[in-house]
C-alpha atoms as a PDB file:
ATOM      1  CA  UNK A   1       0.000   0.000   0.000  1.00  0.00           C
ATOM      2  CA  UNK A   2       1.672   3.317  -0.926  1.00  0.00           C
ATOM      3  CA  UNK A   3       1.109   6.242   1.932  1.00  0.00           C
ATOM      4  CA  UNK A   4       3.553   8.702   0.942  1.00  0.00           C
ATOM      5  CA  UNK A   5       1.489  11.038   0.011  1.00  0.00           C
ATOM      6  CA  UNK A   6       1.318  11.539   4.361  1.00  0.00           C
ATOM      7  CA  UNK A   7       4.587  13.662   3.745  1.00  0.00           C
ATOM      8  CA  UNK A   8       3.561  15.068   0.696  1.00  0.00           C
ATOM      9  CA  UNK A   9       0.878  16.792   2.422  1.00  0.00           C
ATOM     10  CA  UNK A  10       2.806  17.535   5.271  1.00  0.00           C
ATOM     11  CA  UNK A  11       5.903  19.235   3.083  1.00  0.00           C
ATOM     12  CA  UNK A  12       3.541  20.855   0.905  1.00  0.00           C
ATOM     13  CA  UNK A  13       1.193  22.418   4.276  1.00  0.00           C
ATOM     14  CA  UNK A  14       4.205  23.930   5.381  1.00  0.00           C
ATOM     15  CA  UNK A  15       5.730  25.407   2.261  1.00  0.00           C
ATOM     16  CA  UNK A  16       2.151  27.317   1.713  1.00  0.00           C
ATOM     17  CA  UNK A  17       2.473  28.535   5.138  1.00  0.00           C
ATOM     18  CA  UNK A  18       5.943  29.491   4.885  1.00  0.00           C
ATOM     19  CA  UNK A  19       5.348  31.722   1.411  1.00  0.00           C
ATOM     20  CA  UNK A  20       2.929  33.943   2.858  1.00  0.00           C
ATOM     21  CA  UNK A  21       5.473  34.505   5.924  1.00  0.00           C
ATOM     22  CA  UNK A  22       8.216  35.274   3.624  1.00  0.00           C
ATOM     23  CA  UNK A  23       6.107  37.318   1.941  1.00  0.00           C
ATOM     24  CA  UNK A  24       4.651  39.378   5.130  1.00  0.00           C
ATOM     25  CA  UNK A  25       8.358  39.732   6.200  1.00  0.00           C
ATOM     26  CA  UNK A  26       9.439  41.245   3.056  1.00  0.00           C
ATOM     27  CA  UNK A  27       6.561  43.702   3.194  1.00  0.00           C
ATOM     28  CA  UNK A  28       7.719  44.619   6.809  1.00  0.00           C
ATOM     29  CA  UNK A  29      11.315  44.715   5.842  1.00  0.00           C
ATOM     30  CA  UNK A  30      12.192  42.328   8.618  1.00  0.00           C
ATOM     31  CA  UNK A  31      14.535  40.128   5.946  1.00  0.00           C
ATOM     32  CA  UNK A  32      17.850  40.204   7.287  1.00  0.00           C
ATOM     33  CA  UNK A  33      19.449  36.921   5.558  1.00  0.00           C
ATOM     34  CA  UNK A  34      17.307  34.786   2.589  1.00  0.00           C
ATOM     35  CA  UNK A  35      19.881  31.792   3.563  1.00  0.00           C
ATOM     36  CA  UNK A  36      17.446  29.893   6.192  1.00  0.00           C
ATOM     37  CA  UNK A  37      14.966  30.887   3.573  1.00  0.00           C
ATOM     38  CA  UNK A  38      16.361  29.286   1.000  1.00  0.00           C
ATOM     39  CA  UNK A  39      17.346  26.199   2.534  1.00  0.00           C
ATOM     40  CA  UNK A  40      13.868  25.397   4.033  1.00  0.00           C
ATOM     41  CA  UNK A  41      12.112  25.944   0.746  1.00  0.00           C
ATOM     42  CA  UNK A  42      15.424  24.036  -1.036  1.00  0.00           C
ATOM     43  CA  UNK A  43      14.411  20.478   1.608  1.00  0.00           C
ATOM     44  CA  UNK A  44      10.871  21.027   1.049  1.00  0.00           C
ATOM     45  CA  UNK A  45      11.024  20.927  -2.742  1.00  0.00           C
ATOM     46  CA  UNK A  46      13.009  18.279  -2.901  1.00  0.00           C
ATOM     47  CA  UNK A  47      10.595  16.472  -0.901  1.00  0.00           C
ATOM     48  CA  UNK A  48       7.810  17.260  -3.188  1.00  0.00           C
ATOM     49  CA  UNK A  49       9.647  17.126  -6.557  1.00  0.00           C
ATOM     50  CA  UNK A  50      10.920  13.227  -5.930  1.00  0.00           C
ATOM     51  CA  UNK A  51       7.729  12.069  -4.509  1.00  0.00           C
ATOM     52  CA  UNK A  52       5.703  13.986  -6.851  1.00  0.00           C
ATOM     53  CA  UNK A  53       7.914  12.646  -9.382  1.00  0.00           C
ATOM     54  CA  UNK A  54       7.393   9.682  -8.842  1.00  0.00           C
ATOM     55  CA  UNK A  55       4.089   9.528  -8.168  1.00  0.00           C
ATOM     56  CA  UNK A  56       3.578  11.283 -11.769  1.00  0.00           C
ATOM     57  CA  UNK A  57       5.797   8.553 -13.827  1.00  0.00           C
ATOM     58  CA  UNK A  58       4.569   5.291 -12.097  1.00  0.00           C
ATOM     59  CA  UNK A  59       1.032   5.714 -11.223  1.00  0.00           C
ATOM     60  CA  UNK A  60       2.052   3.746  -7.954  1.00  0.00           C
ATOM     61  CA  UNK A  61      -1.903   4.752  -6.824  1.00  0.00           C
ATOM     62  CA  UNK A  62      -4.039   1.809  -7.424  1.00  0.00           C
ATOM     63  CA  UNK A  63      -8.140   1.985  -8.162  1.00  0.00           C
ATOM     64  CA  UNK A  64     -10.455   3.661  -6.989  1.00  0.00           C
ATOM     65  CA  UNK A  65      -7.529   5.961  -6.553  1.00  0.00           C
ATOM     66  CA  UNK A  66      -5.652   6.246 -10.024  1.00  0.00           C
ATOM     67  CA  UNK A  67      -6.528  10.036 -10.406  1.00  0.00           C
ATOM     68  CA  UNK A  68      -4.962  11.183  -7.658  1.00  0.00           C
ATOM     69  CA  UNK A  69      -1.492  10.099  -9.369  1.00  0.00           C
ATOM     70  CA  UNK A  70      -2.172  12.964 -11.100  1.00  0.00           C
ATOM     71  CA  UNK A  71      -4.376  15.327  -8.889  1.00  0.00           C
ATOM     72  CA  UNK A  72      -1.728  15.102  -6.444  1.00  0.00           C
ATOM     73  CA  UNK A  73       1.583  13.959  -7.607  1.00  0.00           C
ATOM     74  CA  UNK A  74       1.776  16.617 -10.357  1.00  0.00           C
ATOM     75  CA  UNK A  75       0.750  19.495  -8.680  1.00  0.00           C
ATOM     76  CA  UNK A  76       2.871  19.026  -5.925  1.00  0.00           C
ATOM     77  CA  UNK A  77       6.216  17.993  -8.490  1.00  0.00           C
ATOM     78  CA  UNK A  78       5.409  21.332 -10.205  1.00  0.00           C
ATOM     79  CA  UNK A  79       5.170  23.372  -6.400  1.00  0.00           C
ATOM     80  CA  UNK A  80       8.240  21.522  -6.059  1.00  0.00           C
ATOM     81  CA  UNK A  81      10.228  22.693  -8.399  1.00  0.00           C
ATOM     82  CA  UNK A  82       8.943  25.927  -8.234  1.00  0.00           C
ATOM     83  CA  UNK A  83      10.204  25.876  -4.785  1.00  0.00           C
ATOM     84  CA  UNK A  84      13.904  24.361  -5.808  1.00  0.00           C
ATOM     85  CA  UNK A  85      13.561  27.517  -8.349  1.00  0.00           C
ATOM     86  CA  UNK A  86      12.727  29.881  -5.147  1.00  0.00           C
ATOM     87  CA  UNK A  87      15.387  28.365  -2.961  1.00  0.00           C
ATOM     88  CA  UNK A  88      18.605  28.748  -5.612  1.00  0.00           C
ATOM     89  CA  UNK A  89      17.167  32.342  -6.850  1.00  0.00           C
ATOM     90  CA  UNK A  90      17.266  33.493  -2.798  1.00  0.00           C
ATOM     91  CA  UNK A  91      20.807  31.441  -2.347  1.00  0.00           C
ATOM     92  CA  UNK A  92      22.126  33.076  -4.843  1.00  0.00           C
ATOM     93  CA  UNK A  93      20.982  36.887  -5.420  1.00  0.00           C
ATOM     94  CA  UNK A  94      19.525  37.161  -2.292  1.00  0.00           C
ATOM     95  CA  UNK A  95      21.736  39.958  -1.057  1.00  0.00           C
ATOM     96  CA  UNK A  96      21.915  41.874  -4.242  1.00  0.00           C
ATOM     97  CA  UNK A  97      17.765  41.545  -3.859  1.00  0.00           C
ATOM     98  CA  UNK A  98      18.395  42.863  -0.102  1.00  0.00           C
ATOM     99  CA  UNK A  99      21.145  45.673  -1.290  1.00  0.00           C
ATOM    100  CA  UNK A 100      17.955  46.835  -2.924  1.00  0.00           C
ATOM    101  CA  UNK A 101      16.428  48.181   0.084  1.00  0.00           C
ATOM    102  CA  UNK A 102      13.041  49.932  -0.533  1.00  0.00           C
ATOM    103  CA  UNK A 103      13.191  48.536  -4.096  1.00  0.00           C
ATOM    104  CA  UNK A 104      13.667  45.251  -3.018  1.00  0.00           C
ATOM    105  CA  UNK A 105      10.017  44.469  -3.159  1.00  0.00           C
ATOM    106  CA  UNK A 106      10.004  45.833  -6.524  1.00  0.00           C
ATOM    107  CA  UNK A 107      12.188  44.336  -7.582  1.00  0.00           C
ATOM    108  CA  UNK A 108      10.764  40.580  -6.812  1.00  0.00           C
ATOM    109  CA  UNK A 109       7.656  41.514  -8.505  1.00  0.00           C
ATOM    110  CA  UNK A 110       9.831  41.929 -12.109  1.00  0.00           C
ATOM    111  CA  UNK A 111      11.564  38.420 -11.139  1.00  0.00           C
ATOM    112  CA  UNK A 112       8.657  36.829 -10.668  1.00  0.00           C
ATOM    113  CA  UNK A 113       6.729  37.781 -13.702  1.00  0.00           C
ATOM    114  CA  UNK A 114       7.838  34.974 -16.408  1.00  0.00           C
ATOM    115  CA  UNK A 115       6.912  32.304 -13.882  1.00  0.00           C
ATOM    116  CA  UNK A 116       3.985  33.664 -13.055  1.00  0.00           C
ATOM    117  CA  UNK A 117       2.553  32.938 -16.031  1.00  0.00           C
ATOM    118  CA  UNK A 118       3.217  29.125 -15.696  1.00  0.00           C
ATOM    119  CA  UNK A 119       1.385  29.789 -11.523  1.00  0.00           C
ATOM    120  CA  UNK A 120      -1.250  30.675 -13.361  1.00  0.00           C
ATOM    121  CA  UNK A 121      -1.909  27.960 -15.385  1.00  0.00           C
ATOM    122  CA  UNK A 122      -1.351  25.785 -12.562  1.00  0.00           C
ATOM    123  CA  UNK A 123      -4.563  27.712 -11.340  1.00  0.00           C
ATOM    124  CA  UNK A 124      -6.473  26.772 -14.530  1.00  0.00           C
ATOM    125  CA  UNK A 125      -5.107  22.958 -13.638  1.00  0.00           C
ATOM    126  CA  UNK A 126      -6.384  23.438  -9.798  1.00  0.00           C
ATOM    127  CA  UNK A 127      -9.563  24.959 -11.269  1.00  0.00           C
ATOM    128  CA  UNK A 128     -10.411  21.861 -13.392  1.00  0.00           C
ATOM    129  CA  UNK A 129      -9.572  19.295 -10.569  1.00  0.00           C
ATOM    130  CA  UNK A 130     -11.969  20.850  -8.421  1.00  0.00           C
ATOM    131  CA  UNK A 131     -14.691  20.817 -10.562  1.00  0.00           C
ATOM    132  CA  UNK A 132     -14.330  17.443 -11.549  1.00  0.00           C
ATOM    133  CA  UNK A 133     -13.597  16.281  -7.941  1.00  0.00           C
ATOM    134  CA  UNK A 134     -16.695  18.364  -7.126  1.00  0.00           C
ATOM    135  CA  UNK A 135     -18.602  16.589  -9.837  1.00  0.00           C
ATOM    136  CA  UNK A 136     -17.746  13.053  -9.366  1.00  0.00           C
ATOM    137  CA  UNK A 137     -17.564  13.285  -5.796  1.00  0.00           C
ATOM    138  CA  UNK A 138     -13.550  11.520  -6.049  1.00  0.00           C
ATOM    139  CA  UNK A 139     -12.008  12.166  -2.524  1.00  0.00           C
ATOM    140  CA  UNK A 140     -14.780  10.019  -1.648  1.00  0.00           C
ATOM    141  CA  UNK A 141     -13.154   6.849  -1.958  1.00  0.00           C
ATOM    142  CA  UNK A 142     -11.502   6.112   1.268  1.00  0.00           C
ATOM    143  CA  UNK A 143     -12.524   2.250   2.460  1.00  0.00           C
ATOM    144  CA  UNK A 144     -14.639   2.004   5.489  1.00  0.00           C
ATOM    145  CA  UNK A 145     -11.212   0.367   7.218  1.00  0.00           C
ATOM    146  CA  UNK A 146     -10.053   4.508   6.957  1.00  0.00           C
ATOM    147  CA  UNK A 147     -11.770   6.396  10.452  1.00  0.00           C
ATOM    148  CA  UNK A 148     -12.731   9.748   9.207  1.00  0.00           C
ATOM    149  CA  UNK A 149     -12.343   9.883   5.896  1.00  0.00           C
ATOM    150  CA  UNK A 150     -13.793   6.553   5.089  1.00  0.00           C
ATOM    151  CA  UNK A 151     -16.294   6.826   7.887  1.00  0.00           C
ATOM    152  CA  UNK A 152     -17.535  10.179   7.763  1.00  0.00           C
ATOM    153  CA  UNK A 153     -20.320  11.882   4.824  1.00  0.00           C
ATOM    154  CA  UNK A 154     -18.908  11.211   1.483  1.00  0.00           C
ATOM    155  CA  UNK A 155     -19.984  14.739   0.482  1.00  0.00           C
ATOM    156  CA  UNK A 156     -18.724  16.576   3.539  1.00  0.00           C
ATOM    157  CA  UNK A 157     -15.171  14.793   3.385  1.00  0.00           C
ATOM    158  CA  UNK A 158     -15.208  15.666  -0.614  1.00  0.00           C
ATOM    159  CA  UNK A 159     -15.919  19.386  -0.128  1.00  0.00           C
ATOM    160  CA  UNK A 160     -13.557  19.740   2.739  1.00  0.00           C
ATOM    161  CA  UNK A 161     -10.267  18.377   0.419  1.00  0.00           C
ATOM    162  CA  UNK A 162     -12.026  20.018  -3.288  1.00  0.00           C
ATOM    163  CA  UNK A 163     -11.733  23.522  -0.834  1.00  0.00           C
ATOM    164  CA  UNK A 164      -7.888  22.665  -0.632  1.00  0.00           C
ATOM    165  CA  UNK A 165      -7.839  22.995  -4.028  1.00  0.00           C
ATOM    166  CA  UNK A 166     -10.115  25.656  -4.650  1.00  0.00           C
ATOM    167  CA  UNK A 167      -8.432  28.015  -2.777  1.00  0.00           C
ATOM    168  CA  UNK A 168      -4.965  27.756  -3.852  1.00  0.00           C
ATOM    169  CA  UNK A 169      -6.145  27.643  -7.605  1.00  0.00           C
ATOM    170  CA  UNK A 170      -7.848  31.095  -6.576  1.00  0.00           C
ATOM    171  CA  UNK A 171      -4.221  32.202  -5.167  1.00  0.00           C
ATOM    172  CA  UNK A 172      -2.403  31.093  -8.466  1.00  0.00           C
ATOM    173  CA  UNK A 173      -5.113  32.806 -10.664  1.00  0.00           C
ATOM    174  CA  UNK A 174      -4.854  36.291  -8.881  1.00  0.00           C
ATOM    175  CA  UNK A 175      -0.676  36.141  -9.529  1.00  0.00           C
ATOM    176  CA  UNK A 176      -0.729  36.754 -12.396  1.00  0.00           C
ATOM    177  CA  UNK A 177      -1.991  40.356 -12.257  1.00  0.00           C
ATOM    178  CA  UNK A 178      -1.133  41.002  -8.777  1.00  0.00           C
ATOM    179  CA  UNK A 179       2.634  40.226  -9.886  1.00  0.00           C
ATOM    180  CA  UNK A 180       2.671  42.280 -13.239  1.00  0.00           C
ATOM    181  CA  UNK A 181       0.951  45.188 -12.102  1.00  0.00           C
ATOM    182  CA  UNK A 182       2.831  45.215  -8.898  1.00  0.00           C
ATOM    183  CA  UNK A 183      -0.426  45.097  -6.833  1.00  0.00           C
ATOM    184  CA  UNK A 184       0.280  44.359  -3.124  1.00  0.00           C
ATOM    185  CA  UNK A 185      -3.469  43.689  -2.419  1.00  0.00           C
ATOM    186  CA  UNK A 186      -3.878  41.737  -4.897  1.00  0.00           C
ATOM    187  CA  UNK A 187      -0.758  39.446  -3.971  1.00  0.00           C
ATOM    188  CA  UNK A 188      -2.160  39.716  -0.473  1.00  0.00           C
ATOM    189  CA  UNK A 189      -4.929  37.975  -1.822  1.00  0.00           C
ATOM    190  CA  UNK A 190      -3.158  35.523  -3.283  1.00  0.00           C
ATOM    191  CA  UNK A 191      -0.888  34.611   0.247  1.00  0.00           C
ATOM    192  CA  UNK A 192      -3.783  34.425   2.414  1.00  0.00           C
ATOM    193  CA  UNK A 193      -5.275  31.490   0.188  1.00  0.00           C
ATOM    194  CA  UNK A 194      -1.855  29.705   0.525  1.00  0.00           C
ATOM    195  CA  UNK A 195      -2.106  29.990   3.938  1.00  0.00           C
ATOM    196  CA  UNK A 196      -5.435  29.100   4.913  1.00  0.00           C
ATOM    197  CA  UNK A 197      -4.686  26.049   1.965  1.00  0.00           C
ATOM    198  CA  UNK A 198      -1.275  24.909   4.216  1.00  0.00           C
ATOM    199  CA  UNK A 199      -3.063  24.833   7.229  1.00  0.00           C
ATOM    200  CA  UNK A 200      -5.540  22.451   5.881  1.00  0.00           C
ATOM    201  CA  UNK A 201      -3.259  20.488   3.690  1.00  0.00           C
ATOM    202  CA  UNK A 202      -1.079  20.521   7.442  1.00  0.00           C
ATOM    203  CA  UNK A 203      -3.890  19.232   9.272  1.00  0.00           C
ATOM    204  CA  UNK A 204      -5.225  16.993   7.067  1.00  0.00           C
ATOM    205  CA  UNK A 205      -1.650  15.376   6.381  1.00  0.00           C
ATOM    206  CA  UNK A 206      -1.331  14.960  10.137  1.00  0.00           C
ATOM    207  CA  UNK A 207      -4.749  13.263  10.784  1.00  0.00           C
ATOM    208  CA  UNK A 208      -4.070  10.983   8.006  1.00  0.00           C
ATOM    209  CA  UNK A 209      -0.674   9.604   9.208  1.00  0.00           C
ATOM    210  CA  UNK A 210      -3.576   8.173  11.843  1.00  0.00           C
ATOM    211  CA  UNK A 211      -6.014   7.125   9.628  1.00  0.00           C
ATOM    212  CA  UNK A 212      -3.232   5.281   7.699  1.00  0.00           C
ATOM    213  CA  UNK A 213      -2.325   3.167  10.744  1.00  0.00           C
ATOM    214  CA  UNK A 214      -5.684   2.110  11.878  1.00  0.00           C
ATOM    215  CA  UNK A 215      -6.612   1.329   7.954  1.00  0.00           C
ATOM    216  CA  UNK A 216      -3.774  -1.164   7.653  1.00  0.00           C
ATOM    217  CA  UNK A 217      -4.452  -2.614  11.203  1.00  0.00           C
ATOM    218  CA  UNK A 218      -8.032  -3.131  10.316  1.00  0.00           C
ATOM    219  CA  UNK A 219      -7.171  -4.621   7.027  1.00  0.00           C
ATOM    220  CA  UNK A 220      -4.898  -6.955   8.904  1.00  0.00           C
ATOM    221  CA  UNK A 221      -7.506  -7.945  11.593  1.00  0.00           C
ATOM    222  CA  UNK A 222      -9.838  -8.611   8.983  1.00  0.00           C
END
């Protein structure tokens, strides 16, 4: 039984807690190093690229659960190397960004402008998995065996994990104009999605490590 998508969620919780942070901190000019920066968002991609990789080339997800070789492993391989991307970029120019001063913010915004343009189609991706999940109702496939998500209202456990990806498809979407107009409200937007999403993908990725354990014991029993 593959269950590595536990620390998928987990990595990829944090890392859309941690943007938003980085984010606030830059608008408070409170950045004194990007180093620490760079190396926690360097781990966590790694994390999500190989085991999104994976996940994306060998469809190690059997059925009912063959979509979400896709659903999840290549959205979080592309966050993942998006964060790699992040990590280098602050590794390496971070103190010509901070040399910037007042401009520094500024300055990010033109940086971040070609990519933004592939965020946003990752928010067309995110949009079209949740209205399919919506649709066919397929987070709703956890075995009785599962507590909670195989035990509680199909529909209520299928709305809660569509809204993770609702939200940060909403985030990606409003990039794209928030980064090439240089509108801080608009990016503001976009970072309190990601947060509110990595607290959810956190939690959820915590309560499953449980659910994991007591669905392979009860599988075992039976």
């Amino acid at each position: 039984m593959i269950t590595y998508t536990t620390i998928m969620g987990l990595a990829a919780g944090v890392a859309l807690i941690l943007l938003p942070m980085l984010a606030y901190q830059l608008y408070k000019n409170r950045i004194q190093t990007f180093d620490v920066w760079a190396l926690t968002f360097g781990g966590l991609g790694m994390i999500l690229t190989i085991s999104g990789g994976h996940m994306s080339l060998f469809w190690p997800l059997q059925s009912p659960e063959k979509f979400k070789n896709f659903m999840f492993g290549e959205m979080t391989c592309a966050f993942g190397v998006l964060l790699i991307l992040a990590a280098v970029y602050l590794w390496k120019r971070g103190n010509s960004v901070l040399a910037k001063g007042d401009q520094a913010l500024d300055h990010l915004f033109t940086v971040a402008q070609p990519v933004s343009v592939f965020v946003f189609a990752l928010g067309l991706a995110l949009t079209a998995i949740t209205i399919g999940a919506i649709q066919f109702e397929v987070f709703a496939t956890a075995p009785s065996q599962e507590p909670i998500l195989g035990t509680w209202p199909k529909s209520l456990v299928n709305l809660s994990l569509c809204a993770l990806y609702a939200l940060p498809a909403i985030g990606c979407l409003v990039t794209l104009p928030a980064v090439w107009v240089r509108s801080q409200k608009l990016m503001m937007v976009a970072c309190s999605t990601w947060f509110v999403t990595g607290i959810g993908w956190l939690l959820v990725a915590v309560v499953v490590y449980y659910t994991h354990i007591a669905m392979d014991f009860n599988f075992r029993v039976k």
